[in-house]
PDB file of N, CA and C in Angstrom:
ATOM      1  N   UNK A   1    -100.576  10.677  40.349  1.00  0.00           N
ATOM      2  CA  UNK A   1    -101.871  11.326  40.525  1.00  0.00           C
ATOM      3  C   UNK A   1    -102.958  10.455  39.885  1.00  0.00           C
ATOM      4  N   UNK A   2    -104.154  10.763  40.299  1.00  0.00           N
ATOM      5  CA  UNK A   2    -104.953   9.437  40.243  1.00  0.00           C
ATOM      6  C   UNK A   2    -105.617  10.307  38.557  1.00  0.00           C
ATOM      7  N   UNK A   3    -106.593   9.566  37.788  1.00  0.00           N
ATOM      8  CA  UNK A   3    -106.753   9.622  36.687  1.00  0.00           C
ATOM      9  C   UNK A   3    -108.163  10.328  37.110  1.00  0.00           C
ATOM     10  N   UNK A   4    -108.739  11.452  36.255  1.00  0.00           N
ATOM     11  CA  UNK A   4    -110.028  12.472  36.349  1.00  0.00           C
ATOM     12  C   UNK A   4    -111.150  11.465  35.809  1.00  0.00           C
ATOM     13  N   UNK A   5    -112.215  11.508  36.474  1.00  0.00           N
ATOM     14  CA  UNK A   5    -113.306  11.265  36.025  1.00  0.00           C
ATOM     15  C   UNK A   5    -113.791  10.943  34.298  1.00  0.00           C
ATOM     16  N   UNK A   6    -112.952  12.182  34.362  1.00  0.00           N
ATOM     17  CA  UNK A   6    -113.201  12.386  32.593  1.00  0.00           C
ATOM     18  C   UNK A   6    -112.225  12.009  31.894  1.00  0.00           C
ATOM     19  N   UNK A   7    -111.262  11.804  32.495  1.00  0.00           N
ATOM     20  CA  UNK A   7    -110.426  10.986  31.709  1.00  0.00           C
ATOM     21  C   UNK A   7    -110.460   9.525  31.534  1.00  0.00           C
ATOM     22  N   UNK A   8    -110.878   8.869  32.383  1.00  0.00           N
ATOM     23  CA  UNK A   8    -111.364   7.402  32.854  1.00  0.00           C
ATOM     24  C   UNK A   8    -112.916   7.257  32.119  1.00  0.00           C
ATOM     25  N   UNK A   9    -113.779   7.948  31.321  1.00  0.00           N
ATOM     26  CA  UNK A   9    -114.769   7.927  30.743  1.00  0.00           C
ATOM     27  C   UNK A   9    -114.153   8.046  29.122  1.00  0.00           C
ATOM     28  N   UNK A  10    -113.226   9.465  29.442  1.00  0.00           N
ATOM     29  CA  UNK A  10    -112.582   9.153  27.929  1.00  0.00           C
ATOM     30  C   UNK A  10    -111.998   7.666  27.450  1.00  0.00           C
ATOM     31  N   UNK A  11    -110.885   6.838  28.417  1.00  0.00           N
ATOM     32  CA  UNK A  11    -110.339   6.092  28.075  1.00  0.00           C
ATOM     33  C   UNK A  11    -111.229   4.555  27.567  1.00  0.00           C
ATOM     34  N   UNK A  12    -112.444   4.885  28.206  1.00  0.00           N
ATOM     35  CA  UNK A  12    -113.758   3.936  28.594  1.00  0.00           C
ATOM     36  C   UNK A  12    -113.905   3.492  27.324  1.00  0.00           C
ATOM     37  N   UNK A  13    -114.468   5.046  26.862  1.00  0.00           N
ATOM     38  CA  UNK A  13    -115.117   4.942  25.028  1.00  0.00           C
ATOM     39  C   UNK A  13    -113.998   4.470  24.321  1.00  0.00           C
ATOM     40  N   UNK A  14    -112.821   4.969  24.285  1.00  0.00           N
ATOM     41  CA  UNK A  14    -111.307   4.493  23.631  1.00  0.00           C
ATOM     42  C   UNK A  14    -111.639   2.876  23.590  1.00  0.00           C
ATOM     43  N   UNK A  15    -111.591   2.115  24.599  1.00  0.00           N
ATOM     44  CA  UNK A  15    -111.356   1.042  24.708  1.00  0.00           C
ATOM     45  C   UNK A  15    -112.603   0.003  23.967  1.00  0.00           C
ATOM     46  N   UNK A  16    -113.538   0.883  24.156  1.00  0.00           N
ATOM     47  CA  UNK A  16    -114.905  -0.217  23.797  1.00  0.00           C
ATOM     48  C   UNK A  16    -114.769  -0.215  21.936  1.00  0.00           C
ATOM     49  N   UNK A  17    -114.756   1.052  21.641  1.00  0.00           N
ATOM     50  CA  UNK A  17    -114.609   1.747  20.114  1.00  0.00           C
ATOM     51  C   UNK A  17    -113.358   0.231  19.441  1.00  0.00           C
ATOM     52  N   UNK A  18    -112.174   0.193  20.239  1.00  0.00           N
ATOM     53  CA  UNK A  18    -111.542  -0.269  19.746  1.00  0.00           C
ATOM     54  C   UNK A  18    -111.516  -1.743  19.812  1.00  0.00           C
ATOM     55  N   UNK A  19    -112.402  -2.466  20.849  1.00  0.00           N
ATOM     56  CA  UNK A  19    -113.078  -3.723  20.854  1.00  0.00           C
ATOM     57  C   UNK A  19    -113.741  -3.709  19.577  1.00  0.00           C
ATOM     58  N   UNK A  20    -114.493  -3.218  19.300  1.00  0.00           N
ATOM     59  CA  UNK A  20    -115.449  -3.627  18.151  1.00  0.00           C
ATOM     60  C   UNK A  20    -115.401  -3.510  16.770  1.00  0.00           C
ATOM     61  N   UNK A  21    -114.056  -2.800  16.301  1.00  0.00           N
ATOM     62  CA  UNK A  21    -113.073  -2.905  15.292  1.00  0.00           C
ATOM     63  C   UNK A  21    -112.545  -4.439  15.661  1.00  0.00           C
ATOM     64  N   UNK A  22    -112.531  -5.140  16.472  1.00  0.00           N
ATOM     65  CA  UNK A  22    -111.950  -6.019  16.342  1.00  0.00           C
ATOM     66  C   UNK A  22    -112.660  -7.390  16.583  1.00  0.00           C
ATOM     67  N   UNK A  23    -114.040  -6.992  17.278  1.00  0.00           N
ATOM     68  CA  UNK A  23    -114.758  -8.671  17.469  1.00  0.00           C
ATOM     69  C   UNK A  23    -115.843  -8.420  16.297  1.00  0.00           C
ATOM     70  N   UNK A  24    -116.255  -9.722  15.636  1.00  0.00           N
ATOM     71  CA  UNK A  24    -117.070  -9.062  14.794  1.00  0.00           C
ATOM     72  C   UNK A  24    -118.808  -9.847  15.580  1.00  0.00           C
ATOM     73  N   UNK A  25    -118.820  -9.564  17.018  1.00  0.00           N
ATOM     74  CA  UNK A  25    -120.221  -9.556  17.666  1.00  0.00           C
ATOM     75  C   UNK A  25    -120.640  -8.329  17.956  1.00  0.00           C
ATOM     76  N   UNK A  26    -119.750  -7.196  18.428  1.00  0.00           N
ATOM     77  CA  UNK A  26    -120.613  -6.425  18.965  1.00  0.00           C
ATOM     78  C   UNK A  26    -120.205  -5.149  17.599  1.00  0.00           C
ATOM     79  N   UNK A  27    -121.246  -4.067  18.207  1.00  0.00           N
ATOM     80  CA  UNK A  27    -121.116  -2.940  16.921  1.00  0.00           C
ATOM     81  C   UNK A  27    -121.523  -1.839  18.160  1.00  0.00           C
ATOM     82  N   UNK A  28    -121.134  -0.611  18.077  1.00  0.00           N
ATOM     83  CA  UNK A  28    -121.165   1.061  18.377  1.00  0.00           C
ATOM     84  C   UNK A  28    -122.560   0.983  19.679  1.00  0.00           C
ATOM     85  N   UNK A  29    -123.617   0.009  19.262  1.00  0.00           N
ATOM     86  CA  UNK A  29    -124.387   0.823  19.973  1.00  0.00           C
ATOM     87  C   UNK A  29    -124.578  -0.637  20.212  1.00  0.00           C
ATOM     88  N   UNK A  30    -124.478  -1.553  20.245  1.00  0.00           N
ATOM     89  CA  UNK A  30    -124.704  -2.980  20.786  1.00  0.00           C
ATOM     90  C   UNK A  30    -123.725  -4.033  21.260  1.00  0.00           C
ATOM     91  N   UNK A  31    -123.267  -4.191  22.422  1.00  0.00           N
ATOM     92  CA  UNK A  31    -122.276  -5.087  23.136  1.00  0.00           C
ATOM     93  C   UNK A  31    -122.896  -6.369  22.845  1.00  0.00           C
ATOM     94  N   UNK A  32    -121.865  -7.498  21.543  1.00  0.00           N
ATOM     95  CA  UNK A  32    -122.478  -8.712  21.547  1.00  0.00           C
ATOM     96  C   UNK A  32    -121.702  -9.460  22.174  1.00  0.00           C
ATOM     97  N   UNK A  33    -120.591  -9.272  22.919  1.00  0.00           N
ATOM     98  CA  UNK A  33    -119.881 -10.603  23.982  1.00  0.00           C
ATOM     99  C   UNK A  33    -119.609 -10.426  25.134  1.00  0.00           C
ATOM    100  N   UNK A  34    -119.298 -10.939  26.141  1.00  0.00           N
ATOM    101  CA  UNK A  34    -119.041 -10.834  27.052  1.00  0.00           C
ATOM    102  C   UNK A  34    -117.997 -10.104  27.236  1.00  0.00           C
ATOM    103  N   UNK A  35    -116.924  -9.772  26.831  1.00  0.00           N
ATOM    104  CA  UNK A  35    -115.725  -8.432  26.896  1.00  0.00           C
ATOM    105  C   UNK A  35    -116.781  -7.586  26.649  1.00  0.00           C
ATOM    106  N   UNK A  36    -117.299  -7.297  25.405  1.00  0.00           N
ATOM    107  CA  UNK A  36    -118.047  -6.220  25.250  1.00  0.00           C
ATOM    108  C   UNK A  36    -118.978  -5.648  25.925  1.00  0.00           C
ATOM    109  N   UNK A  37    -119.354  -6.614  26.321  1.00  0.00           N
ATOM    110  CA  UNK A  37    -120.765  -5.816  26.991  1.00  0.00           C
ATOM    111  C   UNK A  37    -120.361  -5.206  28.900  1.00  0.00           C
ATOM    112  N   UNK A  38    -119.164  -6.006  29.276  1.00  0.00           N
ATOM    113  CA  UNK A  38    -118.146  -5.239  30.313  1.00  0.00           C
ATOM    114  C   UNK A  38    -117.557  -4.164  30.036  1.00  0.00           C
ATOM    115  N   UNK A  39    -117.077  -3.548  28.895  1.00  0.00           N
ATOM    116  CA  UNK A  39    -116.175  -2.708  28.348  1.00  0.00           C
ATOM    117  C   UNK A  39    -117.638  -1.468  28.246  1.00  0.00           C
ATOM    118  N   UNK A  40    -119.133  -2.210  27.330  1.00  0.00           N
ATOM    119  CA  UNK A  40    -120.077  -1.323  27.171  1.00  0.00           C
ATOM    120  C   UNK A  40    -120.049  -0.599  28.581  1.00  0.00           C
ATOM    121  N   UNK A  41    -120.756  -1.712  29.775  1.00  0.00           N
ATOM    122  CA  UNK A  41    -121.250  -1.388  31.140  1.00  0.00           C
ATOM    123  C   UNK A  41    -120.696  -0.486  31.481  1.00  0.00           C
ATOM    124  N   UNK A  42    -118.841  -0.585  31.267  1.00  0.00           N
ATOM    125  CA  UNK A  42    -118.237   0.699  32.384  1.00  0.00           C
ATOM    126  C   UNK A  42    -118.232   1.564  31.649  1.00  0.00           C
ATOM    127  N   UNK A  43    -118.302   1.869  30.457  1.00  0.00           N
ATOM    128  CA  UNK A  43    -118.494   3.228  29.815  1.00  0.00           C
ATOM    129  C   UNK A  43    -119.530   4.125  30.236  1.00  0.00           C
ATOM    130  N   UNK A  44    -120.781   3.246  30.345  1.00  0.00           N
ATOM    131  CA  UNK A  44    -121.799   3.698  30.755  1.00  0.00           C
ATOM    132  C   UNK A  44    -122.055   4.167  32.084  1.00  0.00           C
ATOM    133  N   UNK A  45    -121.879   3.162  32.884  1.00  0.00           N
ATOM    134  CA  UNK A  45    -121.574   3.625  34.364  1.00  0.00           C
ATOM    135  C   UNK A  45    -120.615   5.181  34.668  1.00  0.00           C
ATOM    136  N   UNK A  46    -119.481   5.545  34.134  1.00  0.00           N
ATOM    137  CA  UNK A  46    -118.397   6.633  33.698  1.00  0.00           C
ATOM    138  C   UNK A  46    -119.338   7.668  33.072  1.00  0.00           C
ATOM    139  N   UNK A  47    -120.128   7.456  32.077  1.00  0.00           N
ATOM    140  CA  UNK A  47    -120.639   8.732  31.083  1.00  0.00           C
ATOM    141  C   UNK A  47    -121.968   9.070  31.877  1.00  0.00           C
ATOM    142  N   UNK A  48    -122.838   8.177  32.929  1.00  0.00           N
ATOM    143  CA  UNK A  48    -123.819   8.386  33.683  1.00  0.00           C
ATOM    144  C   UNK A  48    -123.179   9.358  34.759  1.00  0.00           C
ATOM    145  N   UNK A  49    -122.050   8.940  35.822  1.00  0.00           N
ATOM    146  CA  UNK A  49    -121.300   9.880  37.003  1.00  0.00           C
ATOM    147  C   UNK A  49    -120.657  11.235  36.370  1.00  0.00           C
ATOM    148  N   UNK A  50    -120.316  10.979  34.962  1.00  0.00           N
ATOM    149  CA  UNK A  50    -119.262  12.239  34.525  1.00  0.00           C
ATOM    150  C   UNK A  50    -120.702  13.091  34.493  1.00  0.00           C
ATOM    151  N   UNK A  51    -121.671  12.869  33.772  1.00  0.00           N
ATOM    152  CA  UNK A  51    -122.518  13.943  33.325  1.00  0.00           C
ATOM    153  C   UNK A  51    -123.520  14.265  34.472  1.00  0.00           C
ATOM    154  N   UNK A  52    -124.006  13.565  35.614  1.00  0.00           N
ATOM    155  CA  UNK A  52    -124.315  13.748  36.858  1.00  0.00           C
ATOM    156  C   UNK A  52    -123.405  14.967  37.204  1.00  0.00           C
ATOM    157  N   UNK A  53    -121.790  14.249  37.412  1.00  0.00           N
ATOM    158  CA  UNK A  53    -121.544  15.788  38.231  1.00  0.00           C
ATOM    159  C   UNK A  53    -121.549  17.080  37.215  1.00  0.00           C
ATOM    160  N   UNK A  54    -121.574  17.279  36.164  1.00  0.00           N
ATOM    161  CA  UNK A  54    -121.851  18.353  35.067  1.00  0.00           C
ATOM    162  C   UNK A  54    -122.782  19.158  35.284  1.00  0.00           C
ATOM    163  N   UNK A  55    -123.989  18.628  35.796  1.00  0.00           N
ATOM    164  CA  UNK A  55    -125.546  18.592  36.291  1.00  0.00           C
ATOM    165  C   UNK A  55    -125.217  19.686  37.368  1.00  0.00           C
ATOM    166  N   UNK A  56    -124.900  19.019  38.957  1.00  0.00           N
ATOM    167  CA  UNK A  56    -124.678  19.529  39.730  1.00  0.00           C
ATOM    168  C   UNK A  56    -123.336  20.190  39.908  1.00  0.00           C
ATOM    169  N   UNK A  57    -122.576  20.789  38.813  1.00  0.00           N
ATOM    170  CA  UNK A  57    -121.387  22.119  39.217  1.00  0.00           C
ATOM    171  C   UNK A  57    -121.925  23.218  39.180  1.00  0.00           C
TER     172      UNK A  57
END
């Protein structure tokens, strides 16, 4: 079964959170490398569609 919206936004933040424990460019609210700021983008892109459809249920 394919993975929920919201779960694929959850895993988003998981992944970025745990980038930046580990590069010391980027921080919580600022993507400083290129992983990061890919890892930022799709979080964002995910937490923009999840809360869109929230909007319209």
């Amino acid at each position: 079964m394919a993975e929920s919206l919201y779960d694929r936004y959850m895993k988003s933040t998981a992944a970025y959170r745990a980038h930046v424990v580990e590069c010391g460019k980027c921080s919580p609210t600022v993507a400083g490398c290129t992983a990061g700021r890919g890892l930022y983008e799709l979080f964002g892109r995910l937490q923009d569609a999840y809360l869109a459809r929230l909007r319209h249920s």
